[in-house]
PDB file of N, CA and C in Angstrom:
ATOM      1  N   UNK A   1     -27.331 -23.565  36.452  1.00  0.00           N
ATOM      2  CA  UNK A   1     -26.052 -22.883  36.574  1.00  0.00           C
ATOM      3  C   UNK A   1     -25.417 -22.717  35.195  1.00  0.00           C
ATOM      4  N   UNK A   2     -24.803 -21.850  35.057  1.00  0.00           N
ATOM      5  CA  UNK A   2     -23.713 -21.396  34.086  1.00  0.00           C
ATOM      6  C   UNK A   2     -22.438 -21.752  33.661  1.00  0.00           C
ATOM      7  N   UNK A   3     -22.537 -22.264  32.917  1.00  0.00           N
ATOM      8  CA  UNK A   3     -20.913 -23.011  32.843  1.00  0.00           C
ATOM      9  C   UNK A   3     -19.863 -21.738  32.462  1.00  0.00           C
ATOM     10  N   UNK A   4     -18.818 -21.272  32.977  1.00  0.00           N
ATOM     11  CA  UNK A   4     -18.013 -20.339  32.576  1.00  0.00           C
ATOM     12  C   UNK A   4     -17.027 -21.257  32.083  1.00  0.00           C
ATOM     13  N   UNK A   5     -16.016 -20.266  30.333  1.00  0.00           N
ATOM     14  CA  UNK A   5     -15.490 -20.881  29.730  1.00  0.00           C
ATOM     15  C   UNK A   5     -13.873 -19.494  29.617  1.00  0.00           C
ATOM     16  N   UNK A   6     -13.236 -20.498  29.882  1.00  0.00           N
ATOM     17  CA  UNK A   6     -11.846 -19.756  30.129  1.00  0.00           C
ATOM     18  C   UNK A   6     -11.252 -19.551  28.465  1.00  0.00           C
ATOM     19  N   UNK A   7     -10.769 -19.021  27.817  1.00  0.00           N
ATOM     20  CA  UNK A   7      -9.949 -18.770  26.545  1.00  0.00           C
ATOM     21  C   UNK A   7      -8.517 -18.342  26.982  1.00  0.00           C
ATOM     22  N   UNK A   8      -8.154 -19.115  26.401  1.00  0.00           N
ATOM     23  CA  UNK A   8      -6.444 -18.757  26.283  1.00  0.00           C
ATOM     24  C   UNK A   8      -5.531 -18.974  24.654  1.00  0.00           C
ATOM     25  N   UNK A   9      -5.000 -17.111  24.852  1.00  0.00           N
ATOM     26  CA  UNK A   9      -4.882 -17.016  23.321  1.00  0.00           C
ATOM     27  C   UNK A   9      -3.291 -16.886  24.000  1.00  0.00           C
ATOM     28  N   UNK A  10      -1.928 -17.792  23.124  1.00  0.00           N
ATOM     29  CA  UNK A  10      -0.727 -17.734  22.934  1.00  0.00           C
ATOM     30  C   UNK A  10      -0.100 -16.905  21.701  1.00  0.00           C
ATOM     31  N   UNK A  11       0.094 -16.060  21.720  1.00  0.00           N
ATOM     32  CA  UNK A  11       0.673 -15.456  20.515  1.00  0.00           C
ATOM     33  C   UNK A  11       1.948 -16.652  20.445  1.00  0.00           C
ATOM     34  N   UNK A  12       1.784 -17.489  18.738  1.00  0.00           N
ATOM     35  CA  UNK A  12       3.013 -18.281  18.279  1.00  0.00           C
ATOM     36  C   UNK A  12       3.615 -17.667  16.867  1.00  0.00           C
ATOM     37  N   UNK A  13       3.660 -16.354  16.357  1.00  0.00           N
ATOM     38  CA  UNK A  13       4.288 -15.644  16.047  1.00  0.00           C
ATOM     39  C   UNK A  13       5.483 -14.954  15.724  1.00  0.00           C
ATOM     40  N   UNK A  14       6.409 -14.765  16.994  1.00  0.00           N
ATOM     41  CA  UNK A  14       7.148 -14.203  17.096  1.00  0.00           C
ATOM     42  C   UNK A  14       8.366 -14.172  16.732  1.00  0.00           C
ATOM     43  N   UNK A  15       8.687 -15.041  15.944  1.00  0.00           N
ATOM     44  CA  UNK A  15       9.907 -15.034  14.979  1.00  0.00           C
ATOM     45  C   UNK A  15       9.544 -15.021  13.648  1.00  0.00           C
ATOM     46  N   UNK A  16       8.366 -14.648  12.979  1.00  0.00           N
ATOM     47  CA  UNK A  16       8.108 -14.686  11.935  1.00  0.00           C
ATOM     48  C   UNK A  16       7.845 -13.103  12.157  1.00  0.00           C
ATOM     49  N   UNK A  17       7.284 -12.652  12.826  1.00  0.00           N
ATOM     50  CA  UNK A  17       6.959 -10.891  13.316  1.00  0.00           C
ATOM     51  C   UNK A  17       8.437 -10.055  13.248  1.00  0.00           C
ATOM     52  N   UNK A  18       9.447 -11.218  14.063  1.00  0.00           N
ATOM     53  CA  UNK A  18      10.878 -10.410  14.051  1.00  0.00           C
ATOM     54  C   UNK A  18      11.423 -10.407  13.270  1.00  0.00           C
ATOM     55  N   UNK A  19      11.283 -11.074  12.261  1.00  0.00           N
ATOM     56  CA  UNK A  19      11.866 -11.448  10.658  1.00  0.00           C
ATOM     57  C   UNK A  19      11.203 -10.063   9.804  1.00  0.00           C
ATOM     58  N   UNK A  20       9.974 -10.095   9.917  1.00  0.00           N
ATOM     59  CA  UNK A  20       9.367  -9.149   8.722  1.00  0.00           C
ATOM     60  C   UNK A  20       9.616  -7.527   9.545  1.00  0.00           C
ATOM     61  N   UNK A  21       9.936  -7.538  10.960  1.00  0.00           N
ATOM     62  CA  UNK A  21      10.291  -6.526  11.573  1.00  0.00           C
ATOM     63  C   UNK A  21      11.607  -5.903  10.899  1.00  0.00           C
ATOM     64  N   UNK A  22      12.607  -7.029  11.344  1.00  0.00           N
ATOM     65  CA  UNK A  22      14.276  -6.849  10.316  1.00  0.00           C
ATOM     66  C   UNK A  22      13.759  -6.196   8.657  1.00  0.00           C
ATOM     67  N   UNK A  23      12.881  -7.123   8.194  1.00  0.00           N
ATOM     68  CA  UNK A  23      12.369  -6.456   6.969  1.00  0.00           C
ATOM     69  C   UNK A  23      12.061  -5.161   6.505  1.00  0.00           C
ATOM     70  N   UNK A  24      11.311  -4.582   7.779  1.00  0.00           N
ATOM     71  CA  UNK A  24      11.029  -3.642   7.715  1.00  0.00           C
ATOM     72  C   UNK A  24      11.859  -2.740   7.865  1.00  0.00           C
ATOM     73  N   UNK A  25      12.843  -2.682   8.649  1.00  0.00           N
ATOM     74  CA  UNK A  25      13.976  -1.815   8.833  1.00  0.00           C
ATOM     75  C   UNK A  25      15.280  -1.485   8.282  1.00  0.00           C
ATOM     76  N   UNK A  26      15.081  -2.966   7.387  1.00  0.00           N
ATOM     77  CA  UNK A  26      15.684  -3.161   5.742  1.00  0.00           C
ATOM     78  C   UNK A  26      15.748  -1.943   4.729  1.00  0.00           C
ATOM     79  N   UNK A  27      14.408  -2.458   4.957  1.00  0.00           N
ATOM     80  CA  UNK A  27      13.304  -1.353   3.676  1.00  0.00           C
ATOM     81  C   UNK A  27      13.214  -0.055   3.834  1.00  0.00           C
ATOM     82  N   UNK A  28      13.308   0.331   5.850  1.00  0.00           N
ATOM     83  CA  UNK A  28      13.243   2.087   5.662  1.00  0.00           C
ATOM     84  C   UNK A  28      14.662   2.228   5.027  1.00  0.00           C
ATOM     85  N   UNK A  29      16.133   1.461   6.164  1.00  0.00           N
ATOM     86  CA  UNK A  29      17.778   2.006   5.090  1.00  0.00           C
ATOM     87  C   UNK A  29      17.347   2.094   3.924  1.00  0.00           C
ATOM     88  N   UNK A  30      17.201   1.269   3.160  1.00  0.00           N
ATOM     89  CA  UNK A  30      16.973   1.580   1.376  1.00  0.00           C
ATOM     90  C   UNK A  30      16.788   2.427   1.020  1.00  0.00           C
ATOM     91  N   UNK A  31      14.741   2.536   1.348  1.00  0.00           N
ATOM     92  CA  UNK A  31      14.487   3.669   0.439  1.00  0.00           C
ATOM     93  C   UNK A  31      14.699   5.140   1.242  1.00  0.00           C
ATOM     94  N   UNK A  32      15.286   5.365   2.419  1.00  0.00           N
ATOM     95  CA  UNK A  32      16.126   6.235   3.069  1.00  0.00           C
ATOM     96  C   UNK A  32      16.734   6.698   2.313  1.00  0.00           C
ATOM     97  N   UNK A  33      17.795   5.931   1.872  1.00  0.00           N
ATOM     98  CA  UNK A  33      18.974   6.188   1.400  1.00  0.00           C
ATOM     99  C   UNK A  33      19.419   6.319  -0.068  1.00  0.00           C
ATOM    100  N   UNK A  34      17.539   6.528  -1.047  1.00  0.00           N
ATOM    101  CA  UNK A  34      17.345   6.851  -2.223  1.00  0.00           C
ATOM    102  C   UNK A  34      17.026   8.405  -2.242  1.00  0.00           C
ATOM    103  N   UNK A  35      16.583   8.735  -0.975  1.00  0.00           N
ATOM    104  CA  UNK A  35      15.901  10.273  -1.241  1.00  0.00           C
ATOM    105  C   UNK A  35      16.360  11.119  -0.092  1.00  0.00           C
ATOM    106  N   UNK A  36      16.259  12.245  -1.101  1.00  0.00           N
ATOM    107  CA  UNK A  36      16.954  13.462  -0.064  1.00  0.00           C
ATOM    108  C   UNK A  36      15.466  14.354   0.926  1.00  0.00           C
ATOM    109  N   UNK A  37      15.817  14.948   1.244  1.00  0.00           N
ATOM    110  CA  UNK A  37      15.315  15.891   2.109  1.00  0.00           C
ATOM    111  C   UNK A  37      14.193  15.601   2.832  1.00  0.00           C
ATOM    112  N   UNK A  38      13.531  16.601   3.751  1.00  0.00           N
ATOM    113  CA  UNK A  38      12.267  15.612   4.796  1.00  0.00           C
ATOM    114  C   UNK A  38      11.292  14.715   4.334  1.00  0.00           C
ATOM    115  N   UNK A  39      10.795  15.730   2.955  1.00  0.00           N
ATOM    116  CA  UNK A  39       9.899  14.594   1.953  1.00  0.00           C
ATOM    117  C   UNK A  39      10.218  13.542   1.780  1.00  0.00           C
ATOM    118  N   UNK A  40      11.340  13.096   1.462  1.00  0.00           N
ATOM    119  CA  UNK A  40      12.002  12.140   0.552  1.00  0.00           C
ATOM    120  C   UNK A  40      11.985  11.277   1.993  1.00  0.00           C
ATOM    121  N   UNK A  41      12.215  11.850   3.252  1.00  0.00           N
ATOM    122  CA  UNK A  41      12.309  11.022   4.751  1.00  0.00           C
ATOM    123  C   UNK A  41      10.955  10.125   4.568  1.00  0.00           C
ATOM    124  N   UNK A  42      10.089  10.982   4.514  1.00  0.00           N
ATOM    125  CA  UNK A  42       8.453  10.815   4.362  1.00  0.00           C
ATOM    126  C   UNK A  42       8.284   9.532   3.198  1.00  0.00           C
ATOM    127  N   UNK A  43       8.518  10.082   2.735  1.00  0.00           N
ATOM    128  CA  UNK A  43       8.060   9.312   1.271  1.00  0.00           C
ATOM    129  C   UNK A  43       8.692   7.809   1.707  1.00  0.00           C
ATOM    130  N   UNK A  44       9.704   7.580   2.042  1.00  0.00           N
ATOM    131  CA  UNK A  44      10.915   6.330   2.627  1.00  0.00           C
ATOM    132  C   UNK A  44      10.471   5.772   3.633  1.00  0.00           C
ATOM    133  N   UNK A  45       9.495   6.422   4.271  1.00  0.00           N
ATOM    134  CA  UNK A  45       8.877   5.787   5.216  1.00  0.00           C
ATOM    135  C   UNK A  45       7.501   5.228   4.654  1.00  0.00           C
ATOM    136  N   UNK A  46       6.781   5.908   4.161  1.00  0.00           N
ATOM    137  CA  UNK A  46       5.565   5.357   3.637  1.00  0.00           C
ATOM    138  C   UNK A  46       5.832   3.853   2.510  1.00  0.00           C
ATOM    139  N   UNK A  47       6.773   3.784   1.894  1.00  0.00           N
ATOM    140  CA  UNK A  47       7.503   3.349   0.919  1.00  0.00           C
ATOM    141  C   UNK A  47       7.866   2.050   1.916  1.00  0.00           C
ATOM    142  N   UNK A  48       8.453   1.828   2.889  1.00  0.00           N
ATOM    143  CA  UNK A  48       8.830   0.705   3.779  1.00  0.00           C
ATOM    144  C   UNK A  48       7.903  -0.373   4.140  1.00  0.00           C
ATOM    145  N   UNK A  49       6.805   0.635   4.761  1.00  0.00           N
ATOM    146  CA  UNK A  49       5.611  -0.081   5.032  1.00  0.00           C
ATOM    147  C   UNK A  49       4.736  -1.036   3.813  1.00  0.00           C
ATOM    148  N   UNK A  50       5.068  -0.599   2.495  1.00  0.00           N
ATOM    149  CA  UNK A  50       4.813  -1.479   1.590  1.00  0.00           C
ATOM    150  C   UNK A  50       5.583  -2.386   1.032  1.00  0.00           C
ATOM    151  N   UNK A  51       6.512  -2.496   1.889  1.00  0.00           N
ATOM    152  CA  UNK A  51       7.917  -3.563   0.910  1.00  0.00           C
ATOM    153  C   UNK A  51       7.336  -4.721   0.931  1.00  0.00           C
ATOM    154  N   UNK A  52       6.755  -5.298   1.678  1.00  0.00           N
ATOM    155  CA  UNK A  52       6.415  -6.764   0.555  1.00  0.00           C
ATOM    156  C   UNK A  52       5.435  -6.758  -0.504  1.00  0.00           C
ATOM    157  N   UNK A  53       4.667  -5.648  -0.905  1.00  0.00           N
ATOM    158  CA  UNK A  53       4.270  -5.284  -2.133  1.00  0.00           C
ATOM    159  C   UNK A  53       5.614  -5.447  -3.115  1.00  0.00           C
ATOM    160  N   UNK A  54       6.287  -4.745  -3.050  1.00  0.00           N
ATOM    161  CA  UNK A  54       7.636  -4.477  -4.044  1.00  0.00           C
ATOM    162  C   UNK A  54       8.265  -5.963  -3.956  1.00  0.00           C
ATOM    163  N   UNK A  55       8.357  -6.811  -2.724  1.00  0.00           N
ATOM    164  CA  UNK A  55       9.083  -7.653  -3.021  1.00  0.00           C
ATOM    165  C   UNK A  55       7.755  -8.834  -3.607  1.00  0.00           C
ATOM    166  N   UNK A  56       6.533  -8.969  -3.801  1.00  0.00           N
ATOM    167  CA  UNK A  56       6.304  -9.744  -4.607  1.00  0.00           C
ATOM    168  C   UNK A  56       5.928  -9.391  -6.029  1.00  0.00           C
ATOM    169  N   UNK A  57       5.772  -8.251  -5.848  1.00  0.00           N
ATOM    170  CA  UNK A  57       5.709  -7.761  -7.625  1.00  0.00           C
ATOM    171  C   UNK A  57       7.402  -8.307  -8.321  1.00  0.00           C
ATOM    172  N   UNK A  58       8.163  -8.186  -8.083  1.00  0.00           N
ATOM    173  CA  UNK A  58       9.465  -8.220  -8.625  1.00  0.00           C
ATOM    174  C   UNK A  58       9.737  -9.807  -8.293  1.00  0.00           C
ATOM    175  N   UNK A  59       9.388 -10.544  -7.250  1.00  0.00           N
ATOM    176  CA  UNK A  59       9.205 -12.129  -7.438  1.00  0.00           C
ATOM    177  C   UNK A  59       8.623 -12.405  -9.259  1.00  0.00           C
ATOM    178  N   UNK A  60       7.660 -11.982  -8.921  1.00  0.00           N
ATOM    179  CA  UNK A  60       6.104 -12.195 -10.188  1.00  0.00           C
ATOM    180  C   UNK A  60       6.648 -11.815 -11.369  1.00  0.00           C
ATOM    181  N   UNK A  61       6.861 -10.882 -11.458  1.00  0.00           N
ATOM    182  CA  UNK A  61       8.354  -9.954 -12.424  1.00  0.00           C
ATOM    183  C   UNK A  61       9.442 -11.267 -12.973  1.00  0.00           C
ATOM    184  N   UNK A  62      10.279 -11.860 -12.589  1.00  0.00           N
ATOM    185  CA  UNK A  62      11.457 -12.747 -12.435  1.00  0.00           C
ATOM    186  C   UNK A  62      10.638 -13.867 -13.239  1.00  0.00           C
ATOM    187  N   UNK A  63       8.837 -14.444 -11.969  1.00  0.00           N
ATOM    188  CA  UNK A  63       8.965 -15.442 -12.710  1.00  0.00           C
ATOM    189  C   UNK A  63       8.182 -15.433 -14.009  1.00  0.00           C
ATOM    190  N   UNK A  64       7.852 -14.429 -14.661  1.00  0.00           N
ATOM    191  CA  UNK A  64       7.332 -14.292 -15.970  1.00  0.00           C
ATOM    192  C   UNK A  64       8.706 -14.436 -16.938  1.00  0.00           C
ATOM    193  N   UNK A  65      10.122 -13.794 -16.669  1.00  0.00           N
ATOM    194  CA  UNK A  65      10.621 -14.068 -18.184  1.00  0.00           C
ATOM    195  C   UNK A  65      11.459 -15.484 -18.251  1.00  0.00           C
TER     196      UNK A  65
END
């Protein structure tokens, strides 16, 4: 016989997801609210999705001087 094996996956997550979520919606106001017209919509959006790029370059930035 076959032993069948049950898996149980808990997503424990979810306040670290809602945090970088807030983050994210941080980051579209901002760079939103640097640029004009649909592009600039575009661009503010693509631009969001990388904010913790920007926020550890500028950490790294700080702790060099």
């Amino acid at each position: 016989m076959s032993k069948t094996h049950r898996v149980i996956s808990r997503g424990n997550g979810g306040a670290i997801g809602f945090a970088f979520f807030l983050g994210w919606i941080g980051a579209v106001v901002y760079f939103v609210q640097q640029n004009d017209g649909f592009w600039g919509f575009v661009l503010a959006i693509l631009q969001s999705f990388a904010w913790p790029a920007y926020v550890v370059y500028h950490v790294l930035v700080l702790l060099q001087a």
